[in-house]
PDB file of N, CA and C in Angstrom:
ATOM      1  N   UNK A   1     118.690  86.216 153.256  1.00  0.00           N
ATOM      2  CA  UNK A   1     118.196  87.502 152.805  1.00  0.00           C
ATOM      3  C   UNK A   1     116.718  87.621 153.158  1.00  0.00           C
ATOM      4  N   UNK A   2     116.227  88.725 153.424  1.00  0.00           N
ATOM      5  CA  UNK A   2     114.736  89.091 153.923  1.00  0.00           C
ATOM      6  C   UNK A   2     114.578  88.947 152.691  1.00  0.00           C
ATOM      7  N   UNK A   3     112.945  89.173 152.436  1.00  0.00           N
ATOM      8  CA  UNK A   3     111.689  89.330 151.404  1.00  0.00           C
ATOM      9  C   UNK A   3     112.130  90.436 150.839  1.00  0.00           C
ATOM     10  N   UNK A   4     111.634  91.649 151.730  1.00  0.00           N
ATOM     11  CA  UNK A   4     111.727  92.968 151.274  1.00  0.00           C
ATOM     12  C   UNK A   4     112.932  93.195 150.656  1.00  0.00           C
ATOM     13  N   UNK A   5     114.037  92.723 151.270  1.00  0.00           N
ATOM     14  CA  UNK A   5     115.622  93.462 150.311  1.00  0.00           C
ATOM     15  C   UNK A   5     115.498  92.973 149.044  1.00  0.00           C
ATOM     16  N   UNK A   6     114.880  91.347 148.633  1.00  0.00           N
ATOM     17  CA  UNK A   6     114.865  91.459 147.039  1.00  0.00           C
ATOM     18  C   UNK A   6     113.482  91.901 146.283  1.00  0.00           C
ATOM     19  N   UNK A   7     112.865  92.210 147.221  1.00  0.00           N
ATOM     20  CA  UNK A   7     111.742  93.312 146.385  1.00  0.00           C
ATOM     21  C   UNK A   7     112.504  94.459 145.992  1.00  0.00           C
ATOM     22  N   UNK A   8     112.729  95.252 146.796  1.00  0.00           N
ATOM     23  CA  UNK A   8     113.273  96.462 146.712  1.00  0.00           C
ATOM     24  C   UNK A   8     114.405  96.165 145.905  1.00  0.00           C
ATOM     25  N   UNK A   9     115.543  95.393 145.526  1.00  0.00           N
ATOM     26  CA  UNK A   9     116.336  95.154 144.162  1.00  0.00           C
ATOM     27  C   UNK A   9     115.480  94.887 143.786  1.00  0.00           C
ATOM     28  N   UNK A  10     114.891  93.949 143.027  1.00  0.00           N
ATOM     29  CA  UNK A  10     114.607  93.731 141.449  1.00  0.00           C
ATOM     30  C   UNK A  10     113.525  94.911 141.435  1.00  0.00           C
ATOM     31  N   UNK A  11     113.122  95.803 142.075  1.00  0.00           N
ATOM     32  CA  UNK A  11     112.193  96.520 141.163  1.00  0.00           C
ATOM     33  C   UNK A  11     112.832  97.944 140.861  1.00  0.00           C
ATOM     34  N   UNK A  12     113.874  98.396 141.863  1.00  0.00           N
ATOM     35  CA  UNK A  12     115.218  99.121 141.742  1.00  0.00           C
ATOM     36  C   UNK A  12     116.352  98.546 140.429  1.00  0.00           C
ATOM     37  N   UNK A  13     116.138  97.291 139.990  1.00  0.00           N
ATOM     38  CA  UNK A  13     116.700  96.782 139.025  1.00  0.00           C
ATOM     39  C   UNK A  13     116.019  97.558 137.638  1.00  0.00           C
ATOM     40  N   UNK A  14     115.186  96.990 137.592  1.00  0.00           N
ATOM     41  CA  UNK A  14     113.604  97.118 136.728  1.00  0.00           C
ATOM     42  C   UNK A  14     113.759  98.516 136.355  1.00  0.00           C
ATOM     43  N   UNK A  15     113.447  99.666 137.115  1.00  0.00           N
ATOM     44  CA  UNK A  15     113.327 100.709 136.644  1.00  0.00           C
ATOM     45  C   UNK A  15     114.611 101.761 136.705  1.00  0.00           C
ATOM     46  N   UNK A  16     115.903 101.511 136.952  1.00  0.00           N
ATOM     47  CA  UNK A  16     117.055 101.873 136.384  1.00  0.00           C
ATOM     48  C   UNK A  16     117.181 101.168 135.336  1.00  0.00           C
ATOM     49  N   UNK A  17     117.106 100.035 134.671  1.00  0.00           N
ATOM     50  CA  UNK A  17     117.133  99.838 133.278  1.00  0.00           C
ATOM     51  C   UNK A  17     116.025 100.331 132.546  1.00  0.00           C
ATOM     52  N   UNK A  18     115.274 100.793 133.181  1.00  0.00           N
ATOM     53  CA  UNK A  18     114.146 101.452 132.189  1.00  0.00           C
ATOM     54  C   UNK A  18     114.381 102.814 132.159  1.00  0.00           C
ATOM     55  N   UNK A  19     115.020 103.301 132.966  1.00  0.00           N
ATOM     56  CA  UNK A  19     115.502 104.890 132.680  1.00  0.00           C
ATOM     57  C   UNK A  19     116.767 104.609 131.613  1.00  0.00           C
ATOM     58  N   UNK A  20     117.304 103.646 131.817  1.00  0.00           N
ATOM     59  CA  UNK A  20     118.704 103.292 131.039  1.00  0.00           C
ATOM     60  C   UNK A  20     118.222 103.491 129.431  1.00  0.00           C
ATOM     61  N   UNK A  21     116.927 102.407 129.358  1.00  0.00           N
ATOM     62  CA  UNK A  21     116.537 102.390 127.905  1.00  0.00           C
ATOM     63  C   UNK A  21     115.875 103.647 127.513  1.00  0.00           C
ATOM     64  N   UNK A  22     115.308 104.433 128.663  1.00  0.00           N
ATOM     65  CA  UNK A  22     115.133 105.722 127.841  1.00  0.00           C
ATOM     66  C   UNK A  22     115.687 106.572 127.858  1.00  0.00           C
ATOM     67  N   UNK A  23     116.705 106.947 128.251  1.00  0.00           N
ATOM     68  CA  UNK A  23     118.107 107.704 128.064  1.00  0.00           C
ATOM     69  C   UNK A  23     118.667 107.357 126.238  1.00  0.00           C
ATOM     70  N   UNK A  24     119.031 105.981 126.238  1.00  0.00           N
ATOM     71  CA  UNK A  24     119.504 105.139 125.234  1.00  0.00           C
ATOM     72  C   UNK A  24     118.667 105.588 124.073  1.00  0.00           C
ATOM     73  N   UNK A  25     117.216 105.895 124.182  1.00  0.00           N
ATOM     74  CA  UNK A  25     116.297 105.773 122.911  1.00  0.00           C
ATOM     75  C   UNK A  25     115.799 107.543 122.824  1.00  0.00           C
ATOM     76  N   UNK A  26     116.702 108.552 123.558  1.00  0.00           N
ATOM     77  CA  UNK A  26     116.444 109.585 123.555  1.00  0.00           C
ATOM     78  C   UNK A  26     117.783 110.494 122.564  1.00  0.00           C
ATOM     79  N   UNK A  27     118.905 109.169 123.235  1.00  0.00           N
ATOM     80  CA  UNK A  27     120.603 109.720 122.464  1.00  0.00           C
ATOM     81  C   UNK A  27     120.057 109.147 120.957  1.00  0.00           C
ATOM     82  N   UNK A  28     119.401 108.391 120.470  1.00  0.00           N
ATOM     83  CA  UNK A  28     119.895 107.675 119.314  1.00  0.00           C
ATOM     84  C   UNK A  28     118.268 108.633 118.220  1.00  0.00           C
ATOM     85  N   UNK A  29     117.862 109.663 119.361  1.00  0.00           N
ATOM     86  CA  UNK A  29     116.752 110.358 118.576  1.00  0.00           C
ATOM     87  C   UNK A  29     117.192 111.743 118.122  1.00  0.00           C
ATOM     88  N   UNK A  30     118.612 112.179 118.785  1.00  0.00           N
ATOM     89  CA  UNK A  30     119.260 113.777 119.120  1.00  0.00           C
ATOM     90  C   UNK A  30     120.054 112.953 117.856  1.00  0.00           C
ATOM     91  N   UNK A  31     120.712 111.468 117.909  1.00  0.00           N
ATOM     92  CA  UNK A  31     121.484 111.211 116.268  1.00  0.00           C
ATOM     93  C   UNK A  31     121.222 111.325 115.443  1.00  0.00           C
ATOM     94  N   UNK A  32     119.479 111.012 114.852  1.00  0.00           N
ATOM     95  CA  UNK A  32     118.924 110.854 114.106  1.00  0.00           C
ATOM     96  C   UNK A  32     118.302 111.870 113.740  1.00  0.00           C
ATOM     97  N   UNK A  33     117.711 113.210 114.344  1.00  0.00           N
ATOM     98  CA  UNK A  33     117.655 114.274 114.356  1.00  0.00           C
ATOM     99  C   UNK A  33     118.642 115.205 113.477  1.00  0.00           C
ATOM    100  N   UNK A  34     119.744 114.918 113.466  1.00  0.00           N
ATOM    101  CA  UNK A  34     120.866 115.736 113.644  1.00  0.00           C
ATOM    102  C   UNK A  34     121.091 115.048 111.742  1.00  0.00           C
ATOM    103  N   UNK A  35     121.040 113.556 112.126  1.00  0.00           N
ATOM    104  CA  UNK A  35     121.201 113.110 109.911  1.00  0.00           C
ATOM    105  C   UNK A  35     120.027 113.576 109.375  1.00  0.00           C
ATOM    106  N   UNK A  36     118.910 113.933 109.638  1.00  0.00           N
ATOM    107  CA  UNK A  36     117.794 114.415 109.006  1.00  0.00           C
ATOM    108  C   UNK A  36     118.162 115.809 108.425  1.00  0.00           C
ATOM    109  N   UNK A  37     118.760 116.822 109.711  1.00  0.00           N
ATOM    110  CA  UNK A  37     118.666 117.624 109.052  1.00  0.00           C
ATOM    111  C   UNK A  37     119.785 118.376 108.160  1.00  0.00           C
ATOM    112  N   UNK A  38     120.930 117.561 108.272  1.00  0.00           N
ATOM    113  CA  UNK A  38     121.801 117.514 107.074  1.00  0.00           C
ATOM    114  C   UNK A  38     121.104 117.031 105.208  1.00  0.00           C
ATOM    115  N   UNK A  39     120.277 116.226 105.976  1.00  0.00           N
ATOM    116  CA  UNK A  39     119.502 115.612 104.571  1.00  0.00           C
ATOM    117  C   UNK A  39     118.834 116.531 103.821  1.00  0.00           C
ATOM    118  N   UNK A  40     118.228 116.981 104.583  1.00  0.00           N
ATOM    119  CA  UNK A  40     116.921 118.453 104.842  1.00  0.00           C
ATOM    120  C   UNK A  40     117.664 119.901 104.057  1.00  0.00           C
ATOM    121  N   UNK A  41     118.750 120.033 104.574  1.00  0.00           N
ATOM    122  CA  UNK A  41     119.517 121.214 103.937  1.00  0.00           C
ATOM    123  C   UNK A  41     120.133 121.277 102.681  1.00  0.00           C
ATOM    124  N   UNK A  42     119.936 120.396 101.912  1.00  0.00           N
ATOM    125  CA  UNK A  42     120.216 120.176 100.459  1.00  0.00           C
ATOM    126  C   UNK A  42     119.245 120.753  99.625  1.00  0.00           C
ATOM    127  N   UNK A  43     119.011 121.483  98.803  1.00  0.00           N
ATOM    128  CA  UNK A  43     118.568 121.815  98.135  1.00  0.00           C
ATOM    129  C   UNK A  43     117.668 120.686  96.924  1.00  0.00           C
ATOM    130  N   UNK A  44     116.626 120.477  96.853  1.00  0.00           N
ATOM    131  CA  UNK A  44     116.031 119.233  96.204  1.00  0.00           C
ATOM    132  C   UNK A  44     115.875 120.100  94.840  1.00  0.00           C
ATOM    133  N   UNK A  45     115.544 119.191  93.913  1.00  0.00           N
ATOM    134  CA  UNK A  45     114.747 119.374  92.163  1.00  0.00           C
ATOM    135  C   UNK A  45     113.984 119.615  92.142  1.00  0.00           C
ATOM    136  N   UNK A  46     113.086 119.415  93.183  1.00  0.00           N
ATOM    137  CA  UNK A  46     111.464 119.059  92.755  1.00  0.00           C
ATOM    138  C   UNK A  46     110.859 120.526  92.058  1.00  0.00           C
ATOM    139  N   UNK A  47     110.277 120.660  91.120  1.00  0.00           N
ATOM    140  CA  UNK A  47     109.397 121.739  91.077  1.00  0.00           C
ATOM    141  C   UNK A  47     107.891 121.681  92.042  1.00  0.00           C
ATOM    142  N   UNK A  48     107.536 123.089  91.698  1.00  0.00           N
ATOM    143  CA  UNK A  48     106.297 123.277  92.661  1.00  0.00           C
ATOM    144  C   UNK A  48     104.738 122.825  91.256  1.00  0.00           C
ATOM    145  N   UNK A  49     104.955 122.787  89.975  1.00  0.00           N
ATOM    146  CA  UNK A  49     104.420 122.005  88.713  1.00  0.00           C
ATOM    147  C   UNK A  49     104.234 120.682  88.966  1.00  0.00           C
ATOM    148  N   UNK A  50     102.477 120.084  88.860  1.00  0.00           N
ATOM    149  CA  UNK A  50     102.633 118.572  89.132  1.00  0.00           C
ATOM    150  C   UNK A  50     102.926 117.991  87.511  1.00  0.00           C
ATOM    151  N   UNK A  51     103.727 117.157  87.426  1.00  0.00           N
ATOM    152  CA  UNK A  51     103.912 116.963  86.321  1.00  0.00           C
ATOM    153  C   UNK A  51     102.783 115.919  85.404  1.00  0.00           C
ATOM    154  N   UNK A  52     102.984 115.897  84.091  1.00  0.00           N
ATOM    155  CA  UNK A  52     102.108 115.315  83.502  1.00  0.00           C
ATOM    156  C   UNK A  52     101.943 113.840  83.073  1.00  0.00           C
ATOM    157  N   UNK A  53     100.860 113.138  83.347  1.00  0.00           N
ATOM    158  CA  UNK A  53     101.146 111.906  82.916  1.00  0.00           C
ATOM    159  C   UNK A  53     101.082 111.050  81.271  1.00  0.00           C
ATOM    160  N   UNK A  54     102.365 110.996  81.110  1.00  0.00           N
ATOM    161  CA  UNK A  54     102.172 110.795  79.534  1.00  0.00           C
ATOM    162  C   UNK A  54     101.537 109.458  79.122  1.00  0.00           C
ATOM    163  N   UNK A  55     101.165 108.584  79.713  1.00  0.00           N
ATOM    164  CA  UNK A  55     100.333 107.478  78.935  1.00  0.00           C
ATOM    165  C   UNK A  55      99.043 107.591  80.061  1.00  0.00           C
ATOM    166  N   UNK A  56      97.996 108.516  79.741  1.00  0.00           N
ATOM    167  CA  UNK A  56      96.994 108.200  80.757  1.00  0.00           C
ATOM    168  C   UNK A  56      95.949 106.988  80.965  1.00  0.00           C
ATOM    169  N   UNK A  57      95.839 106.794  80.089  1.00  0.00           N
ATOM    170  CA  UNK A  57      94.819 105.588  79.597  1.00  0.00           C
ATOM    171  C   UNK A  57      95.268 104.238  79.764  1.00  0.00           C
ATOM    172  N   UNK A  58      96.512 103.846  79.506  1.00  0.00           N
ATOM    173  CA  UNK A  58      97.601 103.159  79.974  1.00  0.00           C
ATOM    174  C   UNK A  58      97.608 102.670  81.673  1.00  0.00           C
ATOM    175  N   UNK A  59      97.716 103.950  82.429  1.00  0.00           N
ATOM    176  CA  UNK A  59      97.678 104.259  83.791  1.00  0.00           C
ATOM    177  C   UNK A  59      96.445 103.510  83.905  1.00  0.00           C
ATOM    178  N   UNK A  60      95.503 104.544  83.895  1.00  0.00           N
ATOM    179  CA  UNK A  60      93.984 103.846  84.318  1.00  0.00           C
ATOM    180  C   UNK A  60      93.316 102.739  83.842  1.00  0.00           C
ATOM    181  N   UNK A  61      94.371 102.119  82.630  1.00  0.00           N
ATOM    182  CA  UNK A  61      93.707 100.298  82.381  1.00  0.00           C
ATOM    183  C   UNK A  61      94.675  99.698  83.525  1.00  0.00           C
ATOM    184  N   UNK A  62      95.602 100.169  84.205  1.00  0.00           N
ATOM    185  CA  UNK A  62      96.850  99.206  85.139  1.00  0.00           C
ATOM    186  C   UNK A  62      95.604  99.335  86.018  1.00  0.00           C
ATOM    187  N   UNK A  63      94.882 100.384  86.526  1.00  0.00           N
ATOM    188  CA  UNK A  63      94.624 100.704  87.792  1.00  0.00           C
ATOM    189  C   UNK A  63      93.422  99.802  88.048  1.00  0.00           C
ATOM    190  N   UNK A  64      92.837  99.708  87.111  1.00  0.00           N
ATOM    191  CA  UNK A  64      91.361  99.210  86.721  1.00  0.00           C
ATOM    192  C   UNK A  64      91.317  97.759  86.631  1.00  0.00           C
ATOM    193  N   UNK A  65      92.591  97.247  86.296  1.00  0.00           N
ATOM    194  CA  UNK A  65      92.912  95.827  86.533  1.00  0.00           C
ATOM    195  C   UNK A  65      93.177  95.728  87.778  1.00  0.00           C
ATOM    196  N   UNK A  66      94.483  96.104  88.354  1.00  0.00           N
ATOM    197  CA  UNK A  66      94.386  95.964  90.025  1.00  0.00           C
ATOM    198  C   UNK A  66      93.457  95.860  91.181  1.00  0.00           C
ATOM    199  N   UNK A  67      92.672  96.944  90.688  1.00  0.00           N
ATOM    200  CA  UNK A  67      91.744  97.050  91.407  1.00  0.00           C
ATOM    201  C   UNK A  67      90.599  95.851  91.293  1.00  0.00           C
ATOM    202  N   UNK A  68      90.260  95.156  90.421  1.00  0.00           N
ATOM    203  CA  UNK A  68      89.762  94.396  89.647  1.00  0.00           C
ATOM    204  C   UNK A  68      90.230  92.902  90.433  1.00  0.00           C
ATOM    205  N   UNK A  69      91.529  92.767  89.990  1.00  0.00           N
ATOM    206  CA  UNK A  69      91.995  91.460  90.419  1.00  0.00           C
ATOM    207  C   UNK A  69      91.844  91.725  91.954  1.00  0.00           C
ATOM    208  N   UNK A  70      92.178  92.525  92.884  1.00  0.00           N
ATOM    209  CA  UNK A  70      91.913  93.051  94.153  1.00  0.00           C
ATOM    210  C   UNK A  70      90.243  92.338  94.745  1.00  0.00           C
ATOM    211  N   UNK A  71      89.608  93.418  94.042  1.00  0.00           N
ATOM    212  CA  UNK A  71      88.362  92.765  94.531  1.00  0.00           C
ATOM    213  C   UNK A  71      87.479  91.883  93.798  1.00  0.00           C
ATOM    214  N   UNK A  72      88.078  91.515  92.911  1.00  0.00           N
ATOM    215  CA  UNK A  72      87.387  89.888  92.128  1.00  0.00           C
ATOM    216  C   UNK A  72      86.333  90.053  91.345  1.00  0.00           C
ATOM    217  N   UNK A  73      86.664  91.169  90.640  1.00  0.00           N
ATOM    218  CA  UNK A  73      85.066  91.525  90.117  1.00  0.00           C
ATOM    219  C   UNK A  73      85.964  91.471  88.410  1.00  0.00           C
ATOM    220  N   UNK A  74      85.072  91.853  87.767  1.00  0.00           N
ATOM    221  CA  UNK A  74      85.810  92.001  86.056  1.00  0.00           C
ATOM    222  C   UNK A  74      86.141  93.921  85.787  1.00  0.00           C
ATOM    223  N   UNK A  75      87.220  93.654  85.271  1.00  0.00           N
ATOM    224  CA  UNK A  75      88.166  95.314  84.638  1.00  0.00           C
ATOM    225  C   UNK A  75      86.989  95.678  84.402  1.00  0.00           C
ATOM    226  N   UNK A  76      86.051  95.416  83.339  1.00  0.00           N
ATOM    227  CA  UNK A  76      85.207  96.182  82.576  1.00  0.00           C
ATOM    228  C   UNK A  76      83.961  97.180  83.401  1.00  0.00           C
ATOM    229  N   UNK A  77      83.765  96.477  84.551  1.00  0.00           N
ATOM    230  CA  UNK A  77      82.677  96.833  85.262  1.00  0.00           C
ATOM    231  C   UNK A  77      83.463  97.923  86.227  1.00  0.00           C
ATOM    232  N   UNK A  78      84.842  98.406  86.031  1.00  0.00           N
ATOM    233  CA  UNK A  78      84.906  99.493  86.923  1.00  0.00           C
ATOM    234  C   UNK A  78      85.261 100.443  86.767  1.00  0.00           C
ATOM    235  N   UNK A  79      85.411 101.762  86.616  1.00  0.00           N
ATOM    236  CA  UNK A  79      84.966 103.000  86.195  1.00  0.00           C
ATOM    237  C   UNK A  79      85.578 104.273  86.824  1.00  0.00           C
ATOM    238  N   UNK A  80      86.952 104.563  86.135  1.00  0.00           N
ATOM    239  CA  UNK A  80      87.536 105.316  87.172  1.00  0.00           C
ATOM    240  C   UNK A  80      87.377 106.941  86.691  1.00  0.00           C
ATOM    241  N   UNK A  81      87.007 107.943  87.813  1.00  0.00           N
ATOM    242  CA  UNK A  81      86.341 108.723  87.241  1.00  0.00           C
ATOM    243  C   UNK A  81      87.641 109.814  87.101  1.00  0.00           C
ATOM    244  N   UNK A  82      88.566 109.858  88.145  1.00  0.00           N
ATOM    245  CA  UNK A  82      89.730 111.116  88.577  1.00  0.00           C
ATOM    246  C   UNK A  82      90.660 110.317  88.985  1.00  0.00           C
ATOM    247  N   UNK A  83      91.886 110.616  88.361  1.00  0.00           N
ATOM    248  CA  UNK A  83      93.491 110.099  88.970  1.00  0.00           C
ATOM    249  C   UNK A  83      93.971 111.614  89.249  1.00  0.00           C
ATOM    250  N   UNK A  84      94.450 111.353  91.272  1.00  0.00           N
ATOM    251  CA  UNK A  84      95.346 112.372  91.623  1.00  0.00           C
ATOM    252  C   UNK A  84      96.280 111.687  92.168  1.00  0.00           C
ATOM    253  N   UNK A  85      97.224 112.775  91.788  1.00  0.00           N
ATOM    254  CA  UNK A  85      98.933 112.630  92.761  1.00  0.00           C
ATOM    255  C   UNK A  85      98.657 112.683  94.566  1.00  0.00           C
ATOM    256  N   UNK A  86      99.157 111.380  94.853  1.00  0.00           N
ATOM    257  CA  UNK A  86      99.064 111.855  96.488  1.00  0.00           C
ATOM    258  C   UNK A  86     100.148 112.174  96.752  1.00  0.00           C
TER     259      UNK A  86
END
């Protein structure tokens, strides 16, 4: 066999399996597409009301510790001014 004929396969190899895999990763995005928006068309609970947090103080001693044990400092010295919903 010449040089050139297995250049020209393996890189003719090479990039028909790379069209292969993106064919492959384009079908399995039109699948996944398609369960989303069955998911999507359900009608959810959620209200548009953020709801309320019933132990606040509770919350912000968890947070104040975490944060605490996180960066190694003591609960007491940290000072949380606003808790929002992300």
């Amino acid at each position: 066999m010449q040089n050139w004929f297995v250049v020209v396969m393996g890189l003719g190899t090479v990039f028909v399996v790379l069209i292969l895999i993106i064919a492959l990763c384009y079908l399995l995005g039109l699948i996944c597409r398609a369960g989303a928006k069955e998911e999507q068309s359900k009608p959810s609970p959620v209200s548009d009301a953020p709801a309320a947090i019933p132990n606040r103080a509770e919350l912000a001693a968890a947070i104040a510790a975490a944060v605490a044990e996180y960066s190694g400092t003591d609960a007491s010295a940290i000072r949380i001014l606003s808790i929002k919903k992300l």
